[in-house]
N, C-alpha and C. Protein backbone atom coordinates (compact mmCIF):
# COMPACT_ATOMS: atom_id res chain seq x y z
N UNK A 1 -30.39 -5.01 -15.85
CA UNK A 1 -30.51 -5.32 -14.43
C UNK A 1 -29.50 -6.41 -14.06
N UNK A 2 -29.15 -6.17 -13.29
CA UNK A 2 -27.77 -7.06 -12.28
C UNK A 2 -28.69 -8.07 -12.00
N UNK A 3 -28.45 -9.43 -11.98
CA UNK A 3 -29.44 -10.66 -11.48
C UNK A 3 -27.83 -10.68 -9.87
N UNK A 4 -29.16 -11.69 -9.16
CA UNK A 4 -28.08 -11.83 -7.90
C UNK A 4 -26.99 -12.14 -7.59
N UNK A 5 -26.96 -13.16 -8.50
CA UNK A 5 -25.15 -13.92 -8.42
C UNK A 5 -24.14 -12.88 -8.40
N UNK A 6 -24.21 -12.12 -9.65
CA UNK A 6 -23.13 -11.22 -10.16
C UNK A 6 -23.25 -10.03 -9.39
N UNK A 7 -24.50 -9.83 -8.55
CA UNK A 7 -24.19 -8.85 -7.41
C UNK A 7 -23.68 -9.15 -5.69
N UNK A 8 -23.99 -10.11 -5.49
CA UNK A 8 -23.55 -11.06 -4.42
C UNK A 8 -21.97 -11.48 -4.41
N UNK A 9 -21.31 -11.97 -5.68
CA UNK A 9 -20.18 -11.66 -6.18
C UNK A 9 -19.08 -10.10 -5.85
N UNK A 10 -20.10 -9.33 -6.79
CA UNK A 10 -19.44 -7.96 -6.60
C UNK A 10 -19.53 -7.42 -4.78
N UNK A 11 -20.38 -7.88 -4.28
CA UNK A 11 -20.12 -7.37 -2.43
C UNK A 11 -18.76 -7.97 -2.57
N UNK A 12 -18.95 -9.44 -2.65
CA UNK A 12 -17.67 -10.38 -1.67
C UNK A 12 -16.89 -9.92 -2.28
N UNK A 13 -16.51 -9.52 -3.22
CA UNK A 13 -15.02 -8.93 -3.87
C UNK A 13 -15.10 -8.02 -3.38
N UNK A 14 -16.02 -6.31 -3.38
CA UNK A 14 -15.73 -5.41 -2.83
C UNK A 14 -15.06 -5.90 -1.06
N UNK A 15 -16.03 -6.73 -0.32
CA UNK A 15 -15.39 -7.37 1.29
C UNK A 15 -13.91 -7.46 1.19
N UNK A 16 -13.77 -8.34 0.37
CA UNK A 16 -12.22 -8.79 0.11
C UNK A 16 -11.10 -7.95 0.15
N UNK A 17 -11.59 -7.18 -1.47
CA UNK A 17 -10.53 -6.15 -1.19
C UNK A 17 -10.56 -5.37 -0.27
N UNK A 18 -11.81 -4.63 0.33
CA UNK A 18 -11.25 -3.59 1.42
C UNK A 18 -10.66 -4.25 2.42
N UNK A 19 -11.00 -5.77 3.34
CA UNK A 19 -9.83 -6.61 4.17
C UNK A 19 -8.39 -6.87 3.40
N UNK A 20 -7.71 -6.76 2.31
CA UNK A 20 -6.99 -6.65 1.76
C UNK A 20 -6.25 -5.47 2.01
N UNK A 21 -6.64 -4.42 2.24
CA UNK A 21 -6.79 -2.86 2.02
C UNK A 21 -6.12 -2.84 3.14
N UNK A 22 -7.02 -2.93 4.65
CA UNK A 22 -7.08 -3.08 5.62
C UNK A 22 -6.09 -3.71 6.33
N UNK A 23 -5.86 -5.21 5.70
CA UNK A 23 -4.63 -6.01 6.88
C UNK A 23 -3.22 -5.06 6.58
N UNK A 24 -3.69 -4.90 5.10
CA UNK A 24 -1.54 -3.89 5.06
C UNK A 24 -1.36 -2.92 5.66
N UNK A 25 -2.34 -2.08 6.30
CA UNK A 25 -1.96 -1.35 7.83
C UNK A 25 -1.61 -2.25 8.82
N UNK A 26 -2.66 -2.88 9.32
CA UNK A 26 -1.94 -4.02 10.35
C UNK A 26 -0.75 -5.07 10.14
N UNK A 27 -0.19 -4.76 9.14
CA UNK A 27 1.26 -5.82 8.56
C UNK A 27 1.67 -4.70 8.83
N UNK A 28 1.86 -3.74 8.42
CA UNK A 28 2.73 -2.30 8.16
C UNK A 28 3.12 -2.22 10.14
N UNK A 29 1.63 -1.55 10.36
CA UNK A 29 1.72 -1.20 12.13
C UNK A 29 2.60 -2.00 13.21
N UNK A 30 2.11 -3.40 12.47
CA UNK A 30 2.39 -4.49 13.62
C UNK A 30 4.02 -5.03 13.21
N UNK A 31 4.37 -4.50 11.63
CA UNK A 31 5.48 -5.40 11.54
C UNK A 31 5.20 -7.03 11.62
N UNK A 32 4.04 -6.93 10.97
CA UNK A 32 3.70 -8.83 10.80
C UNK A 32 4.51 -8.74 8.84
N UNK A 33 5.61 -9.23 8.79
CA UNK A 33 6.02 -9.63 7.76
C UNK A 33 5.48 -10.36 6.98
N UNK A 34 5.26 -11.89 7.29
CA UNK A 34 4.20 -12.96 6.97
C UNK A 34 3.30 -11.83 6.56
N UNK A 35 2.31 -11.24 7.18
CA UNK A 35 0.83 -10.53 6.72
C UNK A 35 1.04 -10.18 5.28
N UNK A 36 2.19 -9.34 5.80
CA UNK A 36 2.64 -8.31 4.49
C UNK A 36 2.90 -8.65 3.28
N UNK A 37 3.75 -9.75 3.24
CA UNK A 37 4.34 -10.36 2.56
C UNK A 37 2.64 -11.51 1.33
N UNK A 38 2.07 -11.96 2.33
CA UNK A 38 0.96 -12.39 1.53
C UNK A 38 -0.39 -11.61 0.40
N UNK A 39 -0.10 -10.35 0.67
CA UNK A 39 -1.23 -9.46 0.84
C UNK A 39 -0.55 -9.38 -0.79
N UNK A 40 0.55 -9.12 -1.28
CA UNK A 40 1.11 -9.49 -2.71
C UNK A 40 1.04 -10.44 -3.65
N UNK A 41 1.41 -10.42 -4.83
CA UNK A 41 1.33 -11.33 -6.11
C UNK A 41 2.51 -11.38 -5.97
N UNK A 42 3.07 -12.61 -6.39
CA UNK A 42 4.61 -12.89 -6.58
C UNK A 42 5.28 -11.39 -7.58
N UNK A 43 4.46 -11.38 -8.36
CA UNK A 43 5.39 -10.11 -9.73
C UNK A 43 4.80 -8.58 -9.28
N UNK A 44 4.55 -8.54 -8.06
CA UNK A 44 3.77 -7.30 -8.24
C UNK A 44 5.12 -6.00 -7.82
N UNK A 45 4.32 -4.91 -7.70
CA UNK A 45 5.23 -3.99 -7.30
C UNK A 45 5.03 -2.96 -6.45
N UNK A 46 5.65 -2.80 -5.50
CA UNK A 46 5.27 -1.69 -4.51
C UNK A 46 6.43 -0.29 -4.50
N UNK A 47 5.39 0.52 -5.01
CA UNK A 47 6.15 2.18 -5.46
C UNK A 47 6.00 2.96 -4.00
N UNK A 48 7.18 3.04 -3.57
CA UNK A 48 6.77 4.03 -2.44
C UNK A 48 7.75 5.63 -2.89
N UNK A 49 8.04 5.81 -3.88
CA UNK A 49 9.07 7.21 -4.18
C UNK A 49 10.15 6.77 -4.03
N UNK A 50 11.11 7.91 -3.62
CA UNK A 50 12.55 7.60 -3.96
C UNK A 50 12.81 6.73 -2.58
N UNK A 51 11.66 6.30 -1.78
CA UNK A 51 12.11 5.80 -0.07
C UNK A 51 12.37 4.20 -1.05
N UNK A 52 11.61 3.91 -1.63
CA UNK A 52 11.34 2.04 -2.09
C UNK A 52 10.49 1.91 -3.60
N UNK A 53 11.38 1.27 -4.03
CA UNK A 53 10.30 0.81 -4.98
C UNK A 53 11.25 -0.62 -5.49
N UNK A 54 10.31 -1.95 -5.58
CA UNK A 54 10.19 -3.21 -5.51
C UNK A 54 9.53 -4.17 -5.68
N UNK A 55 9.96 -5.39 -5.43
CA UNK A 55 8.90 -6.76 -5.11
C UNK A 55 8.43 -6.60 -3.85
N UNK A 56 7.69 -7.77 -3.75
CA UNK A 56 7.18 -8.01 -2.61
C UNK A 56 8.04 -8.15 -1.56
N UNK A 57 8.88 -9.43 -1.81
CA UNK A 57 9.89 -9.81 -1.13
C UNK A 57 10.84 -8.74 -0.70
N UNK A 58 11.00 -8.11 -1.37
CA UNK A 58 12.45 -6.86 -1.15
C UNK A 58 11.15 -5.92 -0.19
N UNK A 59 10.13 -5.50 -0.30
CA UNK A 59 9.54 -4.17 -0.05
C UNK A 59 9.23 -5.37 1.54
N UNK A 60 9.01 -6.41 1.84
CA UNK A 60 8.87 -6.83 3.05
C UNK A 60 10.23 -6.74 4.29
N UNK A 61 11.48 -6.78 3.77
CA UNK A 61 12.70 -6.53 3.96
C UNK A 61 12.88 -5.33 4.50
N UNK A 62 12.57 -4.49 3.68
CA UNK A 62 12.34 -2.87 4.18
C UNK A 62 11.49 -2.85 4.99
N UNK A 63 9.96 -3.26 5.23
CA UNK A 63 9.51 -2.84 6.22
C UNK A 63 10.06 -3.65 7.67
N UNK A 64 10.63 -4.48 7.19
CA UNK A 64 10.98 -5.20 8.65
C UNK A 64 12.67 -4.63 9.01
N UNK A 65 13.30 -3.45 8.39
CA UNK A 65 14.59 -2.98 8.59
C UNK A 65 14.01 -1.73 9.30
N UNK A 66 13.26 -1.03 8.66
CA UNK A 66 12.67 0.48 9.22
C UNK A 66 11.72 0.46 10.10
N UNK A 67 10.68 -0.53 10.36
CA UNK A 67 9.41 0.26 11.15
C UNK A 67 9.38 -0.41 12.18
N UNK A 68 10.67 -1.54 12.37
CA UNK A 68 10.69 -1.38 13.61
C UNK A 68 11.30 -0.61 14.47
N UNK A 69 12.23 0.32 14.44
CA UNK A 69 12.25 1.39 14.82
C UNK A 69 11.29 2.51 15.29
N UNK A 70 10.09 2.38 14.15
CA UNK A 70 9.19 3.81 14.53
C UNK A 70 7.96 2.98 15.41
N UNK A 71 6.92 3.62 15.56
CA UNK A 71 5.68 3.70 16.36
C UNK A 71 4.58 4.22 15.01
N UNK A 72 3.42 3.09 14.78
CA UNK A 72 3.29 3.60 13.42
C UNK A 72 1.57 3.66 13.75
N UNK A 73 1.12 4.21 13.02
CA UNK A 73 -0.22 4.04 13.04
C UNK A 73 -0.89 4.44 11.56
N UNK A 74 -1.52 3.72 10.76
CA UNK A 74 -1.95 4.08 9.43
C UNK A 74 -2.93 3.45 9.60
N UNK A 75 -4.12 4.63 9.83
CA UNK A 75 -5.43 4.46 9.12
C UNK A 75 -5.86 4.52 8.10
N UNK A 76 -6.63 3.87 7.30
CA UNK A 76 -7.13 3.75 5.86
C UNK A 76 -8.42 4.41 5.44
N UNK A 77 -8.83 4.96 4.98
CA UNK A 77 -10.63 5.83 5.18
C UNK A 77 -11.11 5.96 3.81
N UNK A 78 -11.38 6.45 2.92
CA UNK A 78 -12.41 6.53 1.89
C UNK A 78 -11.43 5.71 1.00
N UNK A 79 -12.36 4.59 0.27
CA UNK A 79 -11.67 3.98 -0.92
C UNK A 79 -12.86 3.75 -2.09
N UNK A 80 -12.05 3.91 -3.23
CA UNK A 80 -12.71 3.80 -4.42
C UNK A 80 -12.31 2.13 -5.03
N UNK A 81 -13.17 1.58 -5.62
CA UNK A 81 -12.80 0.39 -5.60
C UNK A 81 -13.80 0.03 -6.83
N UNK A 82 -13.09 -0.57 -8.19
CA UNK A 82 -13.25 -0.62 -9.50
C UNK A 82 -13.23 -1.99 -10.17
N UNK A 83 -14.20 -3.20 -10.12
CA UNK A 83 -13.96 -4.54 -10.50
C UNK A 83 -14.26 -4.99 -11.70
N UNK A 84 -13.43 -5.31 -12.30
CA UNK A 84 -13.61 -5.75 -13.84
C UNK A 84 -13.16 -7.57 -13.77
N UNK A 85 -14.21 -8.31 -13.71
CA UNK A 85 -13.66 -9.78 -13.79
C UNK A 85 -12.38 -10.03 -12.65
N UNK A 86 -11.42 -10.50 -12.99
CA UNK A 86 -10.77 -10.87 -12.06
C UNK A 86 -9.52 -9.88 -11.78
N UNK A 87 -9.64 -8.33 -11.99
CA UNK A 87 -8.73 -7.33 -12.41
C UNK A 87 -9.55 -6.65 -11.60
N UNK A 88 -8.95 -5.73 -11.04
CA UNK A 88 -9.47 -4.22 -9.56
C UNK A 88 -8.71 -2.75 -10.21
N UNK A 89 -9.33 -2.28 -9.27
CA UNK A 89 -7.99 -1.30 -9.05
C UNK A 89 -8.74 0.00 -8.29
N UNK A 90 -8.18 0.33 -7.26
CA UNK A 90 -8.49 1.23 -6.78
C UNK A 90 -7.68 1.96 -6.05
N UNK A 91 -8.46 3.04 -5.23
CA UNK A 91 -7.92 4.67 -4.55
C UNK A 91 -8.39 4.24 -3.18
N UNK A 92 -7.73 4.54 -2.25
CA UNK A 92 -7.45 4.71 -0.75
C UNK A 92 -6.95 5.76 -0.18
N UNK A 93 -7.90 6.36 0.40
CA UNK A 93 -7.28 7.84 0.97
C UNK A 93 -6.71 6.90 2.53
N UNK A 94 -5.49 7.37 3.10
CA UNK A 94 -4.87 7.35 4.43
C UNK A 94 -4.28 8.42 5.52
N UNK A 95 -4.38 8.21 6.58
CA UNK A 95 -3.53 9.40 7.01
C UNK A 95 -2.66 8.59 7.98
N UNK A 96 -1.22 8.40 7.86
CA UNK A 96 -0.25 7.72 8.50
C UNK A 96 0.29 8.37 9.59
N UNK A 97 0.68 8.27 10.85
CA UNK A 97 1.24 8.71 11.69
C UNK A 97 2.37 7.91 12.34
N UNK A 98 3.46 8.46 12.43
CA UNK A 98 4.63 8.06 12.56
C UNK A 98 5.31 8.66 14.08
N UNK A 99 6.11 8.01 15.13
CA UNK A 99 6.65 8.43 15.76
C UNK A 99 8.29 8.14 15.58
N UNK A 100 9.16 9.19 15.21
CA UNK A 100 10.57 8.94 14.82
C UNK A 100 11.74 8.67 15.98
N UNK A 101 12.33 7.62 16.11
CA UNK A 101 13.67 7.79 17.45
C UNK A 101 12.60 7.65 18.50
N UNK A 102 11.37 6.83 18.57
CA UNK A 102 11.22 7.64 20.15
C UNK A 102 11.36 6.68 21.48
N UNK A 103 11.09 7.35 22.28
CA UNK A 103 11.95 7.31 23.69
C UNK A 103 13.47 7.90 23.80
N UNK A 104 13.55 9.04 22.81
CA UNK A 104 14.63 9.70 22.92
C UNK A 104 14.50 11.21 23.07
N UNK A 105 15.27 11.84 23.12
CA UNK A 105 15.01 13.08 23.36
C UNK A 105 14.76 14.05 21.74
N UNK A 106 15.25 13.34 20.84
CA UNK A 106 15.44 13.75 19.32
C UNK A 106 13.76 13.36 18.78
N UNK A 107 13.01 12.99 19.58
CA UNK A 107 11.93 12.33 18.89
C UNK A 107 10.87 12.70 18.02
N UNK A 108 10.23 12.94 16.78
CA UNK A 108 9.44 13.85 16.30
C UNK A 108 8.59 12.91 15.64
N UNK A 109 7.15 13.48 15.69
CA UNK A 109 6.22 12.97 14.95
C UNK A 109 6.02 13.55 13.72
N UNK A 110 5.92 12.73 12.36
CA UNK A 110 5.51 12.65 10.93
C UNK A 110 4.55 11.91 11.05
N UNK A 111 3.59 13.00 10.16
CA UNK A 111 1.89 12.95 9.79
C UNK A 111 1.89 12.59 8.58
N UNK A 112 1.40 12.42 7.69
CA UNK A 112 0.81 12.22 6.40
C UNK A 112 -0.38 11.94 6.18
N UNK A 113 -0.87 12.98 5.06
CA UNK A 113 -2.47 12.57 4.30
C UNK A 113 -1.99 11.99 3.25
N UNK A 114 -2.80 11.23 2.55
CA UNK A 114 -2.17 10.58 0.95
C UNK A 114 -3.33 9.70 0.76
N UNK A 115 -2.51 9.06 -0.75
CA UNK A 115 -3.57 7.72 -1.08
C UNK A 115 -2.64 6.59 -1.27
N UNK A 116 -3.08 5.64 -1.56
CA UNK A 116 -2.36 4.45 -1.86
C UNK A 116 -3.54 3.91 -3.44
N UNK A 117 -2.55 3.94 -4.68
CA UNK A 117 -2.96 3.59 -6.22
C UNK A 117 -2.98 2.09 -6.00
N UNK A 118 -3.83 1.54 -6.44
CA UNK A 118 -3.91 0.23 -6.74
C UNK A 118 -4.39 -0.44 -7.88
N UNK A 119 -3.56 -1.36 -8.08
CA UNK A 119 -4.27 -2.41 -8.84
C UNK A 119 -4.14 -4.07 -7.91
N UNK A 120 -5.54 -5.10 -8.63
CA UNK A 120 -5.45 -6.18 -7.50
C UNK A 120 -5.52 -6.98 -8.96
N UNK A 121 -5.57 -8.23 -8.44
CA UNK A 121 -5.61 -9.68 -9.02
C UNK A 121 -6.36 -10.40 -8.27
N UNK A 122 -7.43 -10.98 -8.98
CA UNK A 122 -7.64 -12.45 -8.28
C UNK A 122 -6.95 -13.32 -8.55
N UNK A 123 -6.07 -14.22 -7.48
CA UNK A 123 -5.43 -15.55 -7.96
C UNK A 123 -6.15 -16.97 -7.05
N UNK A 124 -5.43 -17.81 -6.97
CA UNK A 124 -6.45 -19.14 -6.44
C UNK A 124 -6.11 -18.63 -4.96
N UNK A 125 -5.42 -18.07 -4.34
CA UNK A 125 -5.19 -17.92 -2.95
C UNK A 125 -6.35 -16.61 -2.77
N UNK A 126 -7.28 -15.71 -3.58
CA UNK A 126 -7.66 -14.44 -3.23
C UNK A 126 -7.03 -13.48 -3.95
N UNK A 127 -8.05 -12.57 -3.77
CA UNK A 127 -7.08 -10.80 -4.38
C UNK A 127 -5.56 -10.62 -3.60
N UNK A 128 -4.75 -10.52 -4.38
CA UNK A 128 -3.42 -9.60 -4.38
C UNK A 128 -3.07 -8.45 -4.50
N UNK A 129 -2.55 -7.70 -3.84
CA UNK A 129 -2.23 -6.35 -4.68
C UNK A 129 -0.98 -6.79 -5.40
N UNK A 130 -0.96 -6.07 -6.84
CA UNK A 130 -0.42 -6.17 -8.05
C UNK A 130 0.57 -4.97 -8.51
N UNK A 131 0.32 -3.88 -8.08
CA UNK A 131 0.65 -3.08 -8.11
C UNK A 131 0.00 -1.32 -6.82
N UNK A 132 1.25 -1.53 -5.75
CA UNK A 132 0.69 -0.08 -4.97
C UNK A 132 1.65 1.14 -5.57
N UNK A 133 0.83 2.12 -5.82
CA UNK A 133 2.10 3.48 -5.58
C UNK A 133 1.11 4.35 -4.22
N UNK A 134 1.84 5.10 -3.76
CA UNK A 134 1.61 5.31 -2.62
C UNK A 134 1.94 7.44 -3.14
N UNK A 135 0.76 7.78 -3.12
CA UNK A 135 0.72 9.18 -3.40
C UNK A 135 1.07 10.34 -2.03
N UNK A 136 1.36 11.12 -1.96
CA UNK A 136 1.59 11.97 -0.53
C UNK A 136 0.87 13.41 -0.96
N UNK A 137 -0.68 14.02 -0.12
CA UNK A 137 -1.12 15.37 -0.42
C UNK A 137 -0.43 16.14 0.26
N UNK A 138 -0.28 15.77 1.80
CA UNK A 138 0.47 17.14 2.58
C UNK A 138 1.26 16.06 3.72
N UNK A 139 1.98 16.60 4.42
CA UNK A 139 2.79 16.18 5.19
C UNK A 139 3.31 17.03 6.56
N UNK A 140 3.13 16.96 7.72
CA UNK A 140 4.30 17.97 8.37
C UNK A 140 4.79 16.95 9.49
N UNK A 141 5.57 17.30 9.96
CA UNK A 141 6.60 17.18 11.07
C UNK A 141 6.82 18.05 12.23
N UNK A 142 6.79 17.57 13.60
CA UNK A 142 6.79 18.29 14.93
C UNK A 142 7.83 17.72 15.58
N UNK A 143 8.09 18.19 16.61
CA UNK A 143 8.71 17.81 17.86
C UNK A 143 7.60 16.70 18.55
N UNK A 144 8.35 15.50 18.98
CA UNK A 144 7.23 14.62 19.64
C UNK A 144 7.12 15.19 21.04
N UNK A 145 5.73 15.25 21.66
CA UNK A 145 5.30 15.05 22.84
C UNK A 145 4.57 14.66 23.51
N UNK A 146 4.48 13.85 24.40
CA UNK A 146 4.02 12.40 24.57
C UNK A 146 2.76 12.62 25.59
N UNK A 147 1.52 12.45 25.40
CA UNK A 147 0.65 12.44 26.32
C UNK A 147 0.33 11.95 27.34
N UNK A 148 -0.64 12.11 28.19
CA UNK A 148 -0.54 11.57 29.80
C UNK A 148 -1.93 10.72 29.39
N UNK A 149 -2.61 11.16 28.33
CA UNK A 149 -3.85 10.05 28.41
C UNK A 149 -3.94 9.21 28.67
N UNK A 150 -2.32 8.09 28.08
CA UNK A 150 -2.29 6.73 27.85
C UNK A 150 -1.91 5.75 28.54
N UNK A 151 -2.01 6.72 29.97
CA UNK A 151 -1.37 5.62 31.10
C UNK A 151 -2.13 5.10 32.04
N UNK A 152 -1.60 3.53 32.13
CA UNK A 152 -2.22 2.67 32.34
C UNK A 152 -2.84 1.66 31.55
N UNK A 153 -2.98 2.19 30.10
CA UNK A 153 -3.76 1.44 28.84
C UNK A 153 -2.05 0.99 28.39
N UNK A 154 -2.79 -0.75 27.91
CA UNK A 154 -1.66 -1.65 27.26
C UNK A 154 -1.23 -0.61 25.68
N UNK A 155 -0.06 -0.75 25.67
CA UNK A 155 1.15 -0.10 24.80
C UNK A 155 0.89 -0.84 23.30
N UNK A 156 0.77 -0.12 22.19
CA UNK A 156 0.88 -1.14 21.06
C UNK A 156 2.07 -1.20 20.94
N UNK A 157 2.90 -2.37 19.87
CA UNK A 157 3.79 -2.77 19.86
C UNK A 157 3.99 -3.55 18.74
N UNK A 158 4.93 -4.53 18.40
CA UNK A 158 5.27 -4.94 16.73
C UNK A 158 4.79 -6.66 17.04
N UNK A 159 4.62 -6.96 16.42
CA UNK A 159 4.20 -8.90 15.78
C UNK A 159 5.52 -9.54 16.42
N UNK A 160 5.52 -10.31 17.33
CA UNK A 160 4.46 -11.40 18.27
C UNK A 160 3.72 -10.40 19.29
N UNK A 161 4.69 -9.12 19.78
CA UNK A 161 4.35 -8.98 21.26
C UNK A 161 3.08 -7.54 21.35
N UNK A 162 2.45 -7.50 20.40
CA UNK A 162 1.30 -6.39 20.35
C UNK A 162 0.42 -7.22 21.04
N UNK A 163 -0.19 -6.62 22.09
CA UNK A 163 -1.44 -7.11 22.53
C UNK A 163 -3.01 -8.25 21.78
N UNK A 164 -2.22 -7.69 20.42
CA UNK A 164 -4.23 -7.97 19.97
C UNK A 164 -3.67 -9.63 19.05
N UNK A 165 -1.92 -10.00 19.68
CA UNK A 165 -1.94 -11.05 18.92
C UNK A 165 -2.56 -12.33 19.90
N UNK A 166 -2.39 -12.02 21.18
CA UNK A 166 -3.05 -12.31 21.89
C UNK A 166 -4.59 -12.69 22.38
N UNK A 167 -4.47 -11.50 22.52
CA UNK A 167 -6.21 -11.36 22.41
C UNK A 167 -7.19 -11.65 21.48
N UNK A 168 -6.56 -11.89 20.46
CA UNK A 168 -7.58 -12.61 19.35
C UNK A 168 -7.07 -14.30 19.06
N UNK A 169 -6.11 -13.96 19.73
CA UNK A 169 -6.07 -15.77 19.44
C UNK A 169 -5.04 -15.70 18.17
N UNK A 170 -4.07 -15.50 18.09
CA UNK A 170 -3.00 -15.40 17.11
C UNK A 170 -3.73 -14.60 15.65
N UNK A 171 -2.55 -14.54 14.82
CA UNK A 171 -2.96 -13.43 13.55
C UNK A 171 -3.92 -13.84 12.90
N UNK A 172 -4.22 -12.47 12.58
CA UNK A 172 -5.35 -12.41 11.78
C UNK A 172 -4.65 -12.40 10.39
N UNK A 173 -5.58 -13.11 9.46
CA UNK A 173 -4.85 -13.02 8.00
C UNK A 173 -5.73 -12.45 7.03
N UNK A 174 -5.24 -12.16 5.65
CA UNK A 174 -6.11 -11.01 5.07
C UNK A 174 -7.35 -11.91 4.65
């Protein structure tokens, strides 16, 4: 039988990591570098295929060269999540949505289902990810076309000028 500590423990770590999980969409979406950049271990490594694979530092570089360009949206949804002492590691199913070039006439949306592999660390600052590879199940690509739903509703946008940095009272951190 689990006595309380060591299950009270295991929540707040499970909490942790999934806000862990969680802010690297909103670093990713928002282009909060800072976010991104913390959510790592100094030695860790982020595998994205032949697009990136790196440090922290270098894989923050990239996202702040490429996504500001796109329109991003990555939701995060079923995760498996595995704690051994101060060592993790888990599975994250996602489905990423991408808008390419847009406000152009060339503009196309990329979908993706996938997972994101993990391993974490506890260090004195909190869990790190230590290691992501980033798996892809299916993928397609369209012609973008832009809906009429969204007018009038505030526009998301990249770190400072997204709405919710605002509205919450500056960033949120993992």
């Amino acid at each position: 039988m689990t006595d309380n500590y060591s299950l009270l423990r295991e929540t707040a770590d499970h909490i942790a990591l999934s806000r862990l999980i969680d802010s690297y969409a909103r670093a990713i979406d928002r282009c909060d570098l800072a976010l991104l950049r913390s959510l790592y271990a100094d030695d860790a490594i982020h595998d994205h295929g032949a697009m990136f694979c790196g440090g922290p530092d270098a894989f923050a570089a990239f996202i702040g060269n490429t996504m500001h360009a796109l329109v991003s949206h990555h939701f995060m949804g079923n995760r498996l999540l595995d704690i051994t002492g101060d060592q993790a590691t888990g599975e994250t199913y996602a489905i990423n949505s991408h808008v390419i070039a847009p406000g152009t006439a060339d503009a196309r949306d990329y979908i993706a289902g996938g997972r994101y592999l993990d391993r974490f660390r506890r260090t004195d600052a909190g869990w790190r990810i230590t290691h992501r590879t980033r798996v892809i199940d299916w993928s397609h690509e369209r012609p973008h076309q832009p809906g009429s739903t969204a007018a009038g509703l505030a526009i998301g946008g990249k770190w400072p000028d997204d709405a919710s940095y605002a509205f919450l009272g500056g960033t949120i951190r993992a």
